[in-house]
Protein backbone atom coordinates (compact mmCIF):
# COMPACT_ATOMS: atom_id res chain seq x y z
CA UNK A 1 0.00 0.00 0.00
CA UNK A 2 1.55 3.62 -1.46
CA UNK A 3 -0.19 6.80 0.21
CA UNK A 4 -2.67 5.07 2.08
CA UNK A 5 -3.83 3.72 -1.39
CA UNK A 6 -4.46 0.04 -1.99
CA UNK A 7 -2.48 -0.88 -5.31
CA UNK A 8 -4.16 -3.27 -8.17
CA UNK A 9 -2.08 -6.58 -7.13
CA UNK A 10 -3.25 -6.21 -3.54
CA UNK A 11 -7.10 -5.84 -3.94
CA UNK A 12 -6.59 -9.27 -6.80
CA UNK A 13 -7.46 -12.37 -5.39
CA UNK A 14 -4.29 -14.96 -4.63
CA UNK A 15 -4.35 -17.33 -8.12
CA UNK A 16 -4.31 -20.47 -6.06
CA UNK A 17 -7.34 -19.26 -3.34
CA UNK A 18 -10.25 -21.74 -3.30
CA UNK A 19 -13.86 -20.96 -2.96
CA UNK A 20 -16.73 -22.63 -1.13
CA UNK A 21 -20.26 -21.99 -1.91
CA UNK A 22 -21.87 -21.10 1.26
CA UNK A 23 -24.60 -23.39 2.26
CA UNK A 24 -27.74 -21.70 2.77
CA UNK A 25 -31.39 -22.87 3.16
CA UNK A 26 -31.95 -21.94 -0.57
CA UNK A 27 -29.29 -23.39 -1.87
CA UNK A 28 -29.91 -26.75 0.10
CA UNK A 29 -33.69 -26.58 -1.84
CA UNK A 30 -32.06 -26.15 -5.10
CA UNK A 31 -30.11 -28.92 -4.18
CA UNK A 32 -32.95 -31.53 -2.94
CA UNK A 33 -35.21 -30.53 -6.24
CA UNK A 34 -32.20 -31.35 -8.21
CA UNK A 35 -31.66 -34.21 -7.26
CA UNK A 36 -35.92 -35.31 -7.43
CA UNK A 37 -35.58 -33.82 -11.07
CA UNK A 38 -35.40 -37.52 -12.01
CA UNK A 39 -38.70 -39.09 -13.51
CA UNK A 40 -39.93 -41.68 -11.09
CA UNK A 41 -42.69 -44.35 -13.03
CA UNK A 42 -44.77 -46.51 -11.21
CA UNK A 43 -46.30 -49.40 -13.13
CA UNK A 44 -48.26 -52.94 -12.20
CA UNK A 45 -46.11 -55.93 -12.93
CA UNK A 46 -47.28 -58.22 -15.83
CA UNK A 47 -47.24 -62.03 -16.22
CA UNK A 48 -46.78 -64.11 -13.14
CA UNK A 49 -46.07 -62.20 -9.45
CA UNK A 50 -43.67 -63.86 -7.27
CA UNK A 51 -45.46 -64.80 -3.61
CA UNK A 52 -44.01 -62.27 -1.19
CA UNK A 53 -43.11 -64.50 2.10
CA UNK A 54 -41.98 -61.93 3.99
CA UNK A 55 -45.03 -59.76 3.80
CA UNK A 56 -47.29 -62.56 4.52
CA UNK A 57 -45.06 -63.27 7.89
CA UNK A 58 -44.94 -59.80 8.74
CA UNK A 59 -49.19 -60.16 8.76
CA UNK A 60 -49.33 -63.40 10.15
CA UNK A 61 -51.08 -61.98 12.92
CA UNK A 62 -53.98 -60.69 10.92
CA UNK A 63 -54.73 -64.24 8.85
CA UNK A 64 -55.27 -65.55 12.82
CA UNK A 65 -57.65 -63.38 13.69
CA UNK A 66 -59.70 -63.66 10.40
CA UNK A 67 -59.45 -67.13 11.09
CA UNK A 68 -61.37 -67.22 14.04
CA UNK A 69 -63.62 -64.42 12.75
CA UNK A 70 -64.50 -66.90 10.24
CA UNK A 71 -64.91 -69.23 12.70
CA UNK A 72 -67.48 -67.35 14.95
CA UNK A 73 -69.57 -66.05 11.91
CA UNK A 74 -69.85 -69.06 10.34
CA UNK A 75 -72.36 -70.22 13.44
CA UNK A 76 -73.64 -67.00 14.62
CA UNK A 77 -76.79 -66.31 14.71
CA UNK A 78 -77.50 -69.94 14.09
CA UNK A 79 -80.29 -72.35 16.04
CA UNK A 80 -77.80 -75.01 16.34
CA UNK A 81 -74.20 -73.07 16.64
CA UNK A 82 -71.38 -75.60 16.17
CA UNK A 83 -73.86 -78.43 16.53
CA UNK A 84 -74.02 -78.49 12.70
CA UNK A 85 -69.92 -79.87 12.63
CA UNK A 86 -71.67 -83.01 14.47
CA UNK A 87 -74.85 -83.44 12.56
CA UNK A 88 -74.07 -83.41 9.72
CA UNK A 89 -71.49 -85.88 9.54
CA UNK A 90 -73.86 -88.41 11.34
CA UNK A 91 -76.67 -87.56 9.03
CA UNK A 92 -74.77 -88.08 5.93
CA UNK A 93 -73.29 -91.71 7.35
CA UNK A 94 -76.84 -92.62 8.30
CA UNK A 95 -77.93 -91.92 4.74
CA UNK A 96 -74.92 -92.99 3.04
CA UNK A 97 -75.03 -96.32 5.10
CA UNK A 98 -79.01 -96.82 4.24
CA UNK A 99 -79.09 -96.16 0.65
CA UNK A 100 -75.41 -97.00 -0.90
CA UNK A 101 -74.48 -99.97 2.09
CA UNK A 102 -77.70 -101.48 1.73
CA UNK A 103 -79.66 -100.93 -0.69
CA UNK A 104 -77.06 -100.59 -2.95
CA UNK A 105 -74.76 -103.29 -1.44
CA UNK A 106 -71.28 -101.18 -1.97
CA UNK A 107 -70.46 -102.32 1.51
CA UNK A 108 -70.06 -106.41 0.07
CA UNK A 109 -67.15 -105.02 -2.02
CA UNK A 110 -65.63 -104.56 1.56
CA UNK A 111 -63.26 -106.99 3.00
CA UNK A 112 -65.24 -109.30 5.38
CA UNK A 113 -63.56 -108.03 8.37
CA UNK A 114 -64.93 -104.20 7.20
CA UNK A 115 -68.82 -105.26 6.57
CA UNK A 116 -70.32 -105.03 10.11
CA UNK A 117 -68.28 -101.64 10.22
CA UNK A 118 -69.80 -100.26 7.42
CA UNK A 119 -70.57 -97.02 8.82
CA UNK A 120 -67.25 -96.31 10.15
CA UNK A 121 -65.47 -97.12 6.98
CA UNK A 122 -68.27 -94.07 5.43
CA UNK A 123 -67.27 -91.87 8.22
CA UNK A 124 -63.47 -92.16 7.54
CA UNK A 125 -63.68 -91.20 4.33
CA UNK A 126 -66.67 -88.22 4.94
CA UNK A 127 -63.72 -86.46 7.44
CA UNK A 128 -61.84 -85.54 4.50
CA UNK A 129 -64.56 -85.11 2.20
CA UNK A 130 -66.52 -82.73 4.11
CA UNK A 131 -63.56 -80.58 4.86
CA UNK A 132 -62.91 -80.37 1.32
CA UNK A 133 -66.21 -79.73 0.05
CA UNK A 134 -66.57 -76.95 2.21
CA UNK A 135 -63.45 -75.66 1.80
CA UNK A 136 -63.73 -75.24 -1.57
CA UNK A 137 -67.47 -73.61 -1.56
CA UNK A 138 -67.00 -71.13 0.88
CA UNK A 139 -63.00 -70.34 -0.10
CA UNK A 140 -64.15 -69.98 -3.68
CA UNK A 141 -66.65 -67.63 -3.24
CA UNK A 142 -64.77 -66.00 0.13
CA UNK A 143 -63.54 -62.99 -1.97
CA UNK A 144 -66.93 -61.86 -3.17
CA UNK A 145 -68.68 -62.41 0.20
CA UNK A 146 -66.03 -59.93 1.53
CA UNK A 147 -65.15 -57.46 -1.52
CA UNK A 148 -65.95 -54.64 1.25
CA UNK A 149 -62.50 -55.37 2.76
CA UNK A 150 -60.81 -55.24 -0.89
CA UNK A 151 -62.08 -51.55 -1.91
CA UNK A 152 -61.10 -50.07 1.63
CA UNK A 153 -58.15 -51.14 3.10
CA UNK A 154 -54.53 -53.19 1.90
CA UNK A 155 -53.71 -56.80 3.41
CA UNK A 156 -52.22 -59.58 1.86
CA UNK A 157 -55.69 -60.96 -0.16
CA UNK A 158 -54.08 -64.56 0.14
CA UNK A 159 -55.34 -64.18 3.61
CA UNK A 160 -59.24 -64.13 2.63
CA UNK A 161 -59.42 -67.62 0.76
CA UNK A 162 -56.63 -68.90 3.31
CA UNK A 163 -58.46 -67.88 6.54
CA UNK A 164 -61.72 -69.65 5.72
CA UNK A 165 -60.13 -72.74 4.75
CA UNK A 166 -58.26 -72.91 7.69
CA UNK A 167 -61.49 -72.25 9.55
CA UNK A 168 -62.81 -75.53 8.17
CA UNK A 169 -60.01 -77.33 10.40
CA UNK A 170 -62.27 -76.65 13.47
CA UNK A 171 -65.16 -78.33 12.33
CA UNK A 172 -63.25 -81.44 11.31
CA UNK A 173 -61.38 -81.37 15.02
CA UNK A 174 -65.25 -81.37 16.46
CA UNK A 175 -66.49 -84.27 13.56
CA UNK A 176 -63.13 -86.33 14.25
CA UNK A 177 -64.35 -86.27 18.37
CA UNK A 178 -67.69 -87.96 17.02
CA UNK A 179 -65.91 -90.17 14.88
CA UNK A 180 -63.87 -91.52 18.04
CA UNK A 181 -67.46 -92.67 19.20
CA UNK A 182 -68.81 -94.28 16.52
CA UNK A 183 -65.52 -96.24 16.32
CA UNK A 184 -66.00 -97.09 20.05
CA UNK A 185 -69.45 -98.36 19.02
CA UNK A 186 -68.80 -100.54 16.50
CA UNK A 187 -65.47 -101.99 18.08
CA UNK A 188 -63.17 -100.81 16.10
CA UNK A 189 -59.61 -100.23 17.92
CA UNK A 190 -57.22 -97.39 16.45
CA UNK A 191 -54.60 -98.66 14.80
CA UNK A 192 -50.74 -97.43 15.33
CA UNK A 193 -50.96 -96.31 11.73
CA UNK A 194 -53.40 -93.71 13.19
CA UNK A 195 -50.41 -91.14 13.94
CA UNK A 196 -50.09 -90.88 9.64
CA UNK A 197 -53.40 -89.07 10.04
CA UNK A 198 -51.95 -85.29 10.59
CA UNK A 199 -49.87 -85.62 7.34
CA UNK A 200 -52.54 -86.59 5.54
CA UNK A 201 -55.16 -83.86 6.80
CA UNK A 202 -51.59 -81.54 5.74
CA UNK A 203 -52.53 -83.13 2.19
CA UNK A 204 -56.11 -82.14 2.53
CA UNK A 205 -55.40 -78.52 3.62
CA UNK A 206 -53.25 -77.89 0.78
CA UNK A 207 -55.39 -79.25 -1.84
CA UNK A 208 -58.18 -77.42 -0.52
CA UNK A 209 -56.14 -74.28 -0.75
CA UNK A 210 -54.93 -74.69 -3.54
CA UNK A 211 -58.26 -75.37 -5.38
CA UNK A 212 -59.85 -72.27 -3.10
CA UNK A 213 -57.21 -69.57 -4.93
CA UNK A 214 -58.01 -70.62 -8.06
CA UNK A 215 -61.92 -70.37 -7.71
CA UNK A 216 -61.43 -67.39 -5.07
CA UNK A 217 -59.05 -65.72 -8.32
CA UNK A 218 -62.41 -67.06 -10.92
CA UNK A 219 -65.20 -66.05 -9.04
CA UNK A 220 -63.73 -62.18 -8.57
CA UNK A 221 -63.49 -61.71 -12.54
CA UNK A 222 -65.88 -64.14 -13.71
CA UNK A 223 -69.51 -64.13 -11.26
CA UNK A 224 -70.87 -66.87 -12.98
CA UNK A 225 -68.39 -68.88 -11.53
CA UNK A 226 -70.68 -68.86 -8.21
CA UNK A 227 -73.01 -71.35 -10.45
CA UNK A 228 -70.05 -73.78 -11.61
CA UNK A 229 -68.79 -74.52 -7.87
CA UNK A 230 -71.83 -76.19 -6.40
CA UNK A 231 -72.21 -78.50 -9.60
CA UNK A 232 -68.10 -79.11 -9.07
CA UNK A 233 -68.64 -80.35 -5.73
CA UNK A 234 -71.77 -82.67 -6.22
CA UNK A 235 -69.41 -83.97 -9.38
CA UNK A 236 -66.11 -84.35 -7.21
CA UNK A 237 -67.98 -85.88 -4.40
CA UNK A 238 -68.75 -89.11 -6.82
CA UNK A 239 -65.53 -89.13 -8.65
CA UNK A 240 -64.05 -89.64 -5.03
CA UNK A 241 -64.45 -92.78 -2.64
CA UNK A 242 -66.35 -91.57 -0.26
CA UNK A 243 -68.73 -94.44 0.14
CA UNK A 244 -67.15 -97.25 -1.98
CA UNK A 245 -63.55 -98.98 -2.39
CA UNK A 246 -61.04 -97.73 -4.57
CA UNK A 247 -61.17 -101.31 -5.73
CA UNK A 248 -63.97 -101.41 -8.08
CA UNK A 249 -61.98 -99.09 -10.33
CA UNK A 250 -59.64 -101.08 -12.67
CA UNK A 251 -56.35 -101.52 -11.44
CA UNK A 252 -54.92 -100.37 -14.61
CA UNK A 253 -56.81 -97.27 -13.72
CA UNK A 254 -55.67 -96.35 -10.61
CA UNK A 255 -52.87 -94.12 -10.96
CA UNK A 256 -55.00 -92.14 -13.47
CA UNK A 257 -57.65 -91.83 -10.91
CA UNK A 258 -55.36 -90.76 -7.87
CA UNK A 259 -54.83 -87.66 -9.81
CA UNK A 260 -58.04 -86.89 -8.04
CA UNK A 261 -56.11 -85.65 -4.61
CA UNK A 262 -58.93 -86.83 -2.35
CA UNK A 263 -58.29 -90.66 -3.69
CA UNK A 264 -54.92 -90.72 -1.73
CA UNK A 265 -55.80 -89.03 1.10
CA UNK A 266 -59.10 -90.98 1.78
CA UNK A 267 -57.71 -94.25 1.26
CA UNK A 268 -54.92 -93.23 3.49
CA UNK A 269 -57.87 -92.33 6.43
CA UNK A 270 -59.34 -95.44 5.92
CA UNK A 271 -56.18 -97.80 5.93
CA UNK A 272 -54.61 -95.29 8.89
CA UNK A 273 -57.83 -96.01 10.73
CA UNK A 274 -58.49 -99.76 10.33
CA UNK A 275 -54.63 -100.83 10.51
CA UNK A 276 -54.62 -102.02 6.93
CA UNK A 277 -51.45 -101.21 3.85
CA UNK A 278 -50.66 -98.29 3.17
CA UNK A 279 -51.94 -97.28 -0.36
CA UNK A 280 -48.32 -95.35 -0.84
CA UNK A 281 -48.42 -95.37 -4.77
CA UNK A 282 -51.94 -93.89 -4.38
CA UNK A 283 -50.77 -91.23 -2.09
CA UNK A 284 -48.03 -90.44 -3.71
CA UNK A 285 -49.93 -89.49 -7.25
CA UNK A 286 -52.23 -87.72 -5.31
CA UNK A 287 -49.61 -85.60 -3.33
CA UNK A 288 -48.01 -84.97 -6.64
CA UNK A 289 -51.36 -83.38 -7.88
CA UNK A 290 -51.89 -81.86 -4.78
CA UNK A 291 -48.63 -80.17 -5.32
CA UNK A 292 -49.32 -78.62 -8.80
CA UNK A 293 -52.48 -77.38 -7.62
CA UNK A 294 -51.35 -75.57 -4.65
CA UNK A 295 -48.53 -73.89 -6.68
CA UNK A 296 -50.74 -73.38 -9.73
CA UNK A 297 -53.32 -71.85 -7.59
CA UNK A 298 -51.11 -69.47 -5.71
CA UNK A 299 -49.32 -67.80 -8.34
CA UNK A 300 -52.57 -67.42 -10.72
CA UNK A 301 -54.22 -66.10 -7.23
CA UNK A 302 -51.58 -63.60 -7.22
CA UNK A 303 -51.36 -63.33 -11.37
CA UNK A 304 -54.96 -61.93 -11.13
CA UNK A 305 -54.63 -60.11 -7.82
CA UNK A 306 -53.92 -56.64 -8.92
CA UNK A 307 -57.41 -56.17 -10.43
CA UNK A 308 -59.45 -57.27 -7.28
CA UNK A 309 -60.18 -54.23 -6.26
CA UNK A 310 -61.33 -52.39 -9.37
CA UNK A 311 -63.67 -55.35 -10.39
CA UNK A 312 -64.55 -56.81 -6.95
């Protein structure tokens, strides 16, 4: 400095100074909107949606209580309440036994150490039967019964056809006590092969569920559907042996027809019950075809998912 007077090279910045802009709360929201500038596209997935496990654990919770929702719905309001899990077995064996034991004679194609225990032998294979039969009715149609809870709120859907086919589990608990009695009636001890029967009610719960998504998945886009299942079940309940043999099919036959998942699992009731052979060829066709059901069902369950709530 000459004279008090700052000269040109003092008032120039140093060449190698460095400069940092100065963070203010305007230049942080030019910053944040930069960096949102980017074009964000949300879209539905097409083809076939993987299941999401984790999501369905994290609600877990939620598919038990809708469980027993179902469960105390089912009989409120009812004359009988849960009666109807007992009567309706008997009164099916009584008529069973009456028209296709004896009148028909089915129950001479029985071994002759099964023929005075005719009604037992009906009642191990109606356990199954009716748990299927119901599951299938009531989980097909479970999503259009309850299309208020689709439109309002999100939840796994899986949960609707799940929960009322699980619900079906306490009926056949209450039927299985009366079956306990009959067999005390008629003699007939438990054999050890009895222990089988919780894999093979496993077998039954999957094939139910399996067949429920499908119908659930149907019945949602297609009403008409609500006609088809009744007829399915009246069909399915003679295509299965509920009150006769698997014997009086053809035995080169009989793989073919344990594609029908209830022939395994009611032969393996019935031989479980009464101590005889296992039927494992049987079984294992019919777990096969229980198998592709339960997949196929899932993922066209979730396939068709993303539209329930514009069309249910």
């Amino acid at each position: 400095m000459t004279d008090g007077i700052a000269t040109t090279d003092q008032l120039a910045p140093a060449s190698d100074a460095r400069y940092s802009p100065i963070d203010t709360p305007a230049s942080k929201a030019s910053s944040a909107t930069a960096d949102l500038a980017a074009e964000v596209v949300i879209e539905p997935k097409s083809g076939w949606i993987a299941v999401d496990f984790r999501e369905l654990w994290n609600f877990h919770e939620l598919l038990w209580f809708l469980v027993w929702r179902d469960v105390k719905v089912r009989y409120k309001q009812t004359v009988l309440g849960v009666a109807w899990a007992v009567l309706v077995p008997v009164l099916s064996v009584t008529i069973f036994t009456v028209i296709f034991g004896n009148f028909a004679g089915l129950k001479e194609t029985l071994p002759p150490q099964l023929v005075a225990s005719y009604p037992v032998y009906v009642y191990a294979g109606l356990l199954p039967w009716l748990f299927f039969s119901n599951a299938i009715s009531l989980g097909g149609q479970s999503l259009v019964n309850q299309r208020q809870l689709l439109t309002k709120i999100y939840f796994p859907r899986l949960f609707v056809p799940t929960a009322t086919v699980t619900g079906g589990l306490v009926d056949m608990a209450l039927s299985f006590g009366v079956f306990l009695v009959l067999m005390a009636i008629y003699g007939v001890r438990p054999a050890p092969m009895i222990s089988l029967l919780p894999l093979l009610v496993v077998l039954a719960w999957a094939a139910s569920l399996g067949i429920a998504y499908t119908l659930s998945a149907l019945t949602v886009t297609y009403r008409d559907f609500r006609f088809v299942i009744p007829f399915m079940v009246q069909a399915w309940q003679f295509l299965s042996p509920v009150v006769y043999p698997t014997n009086i099919v053809p035995e080169r036959y009989q793989y073919l027809y344990a594609l029908n998942p209830l022939v395994g699992i009611i032969e393996g009731f019935r031989c479980a019950i009464f101590g005889m052979p296992m039927p494992w060829g049987l079984i294992g066709v019919s777990a096969l075809s229980t198998a592709v059901l339960f997949v196929y069902g899932l993922f066209y369950f979730r396939k068709t998912e993303r539209r329930f709530a514009d069309i249910a």
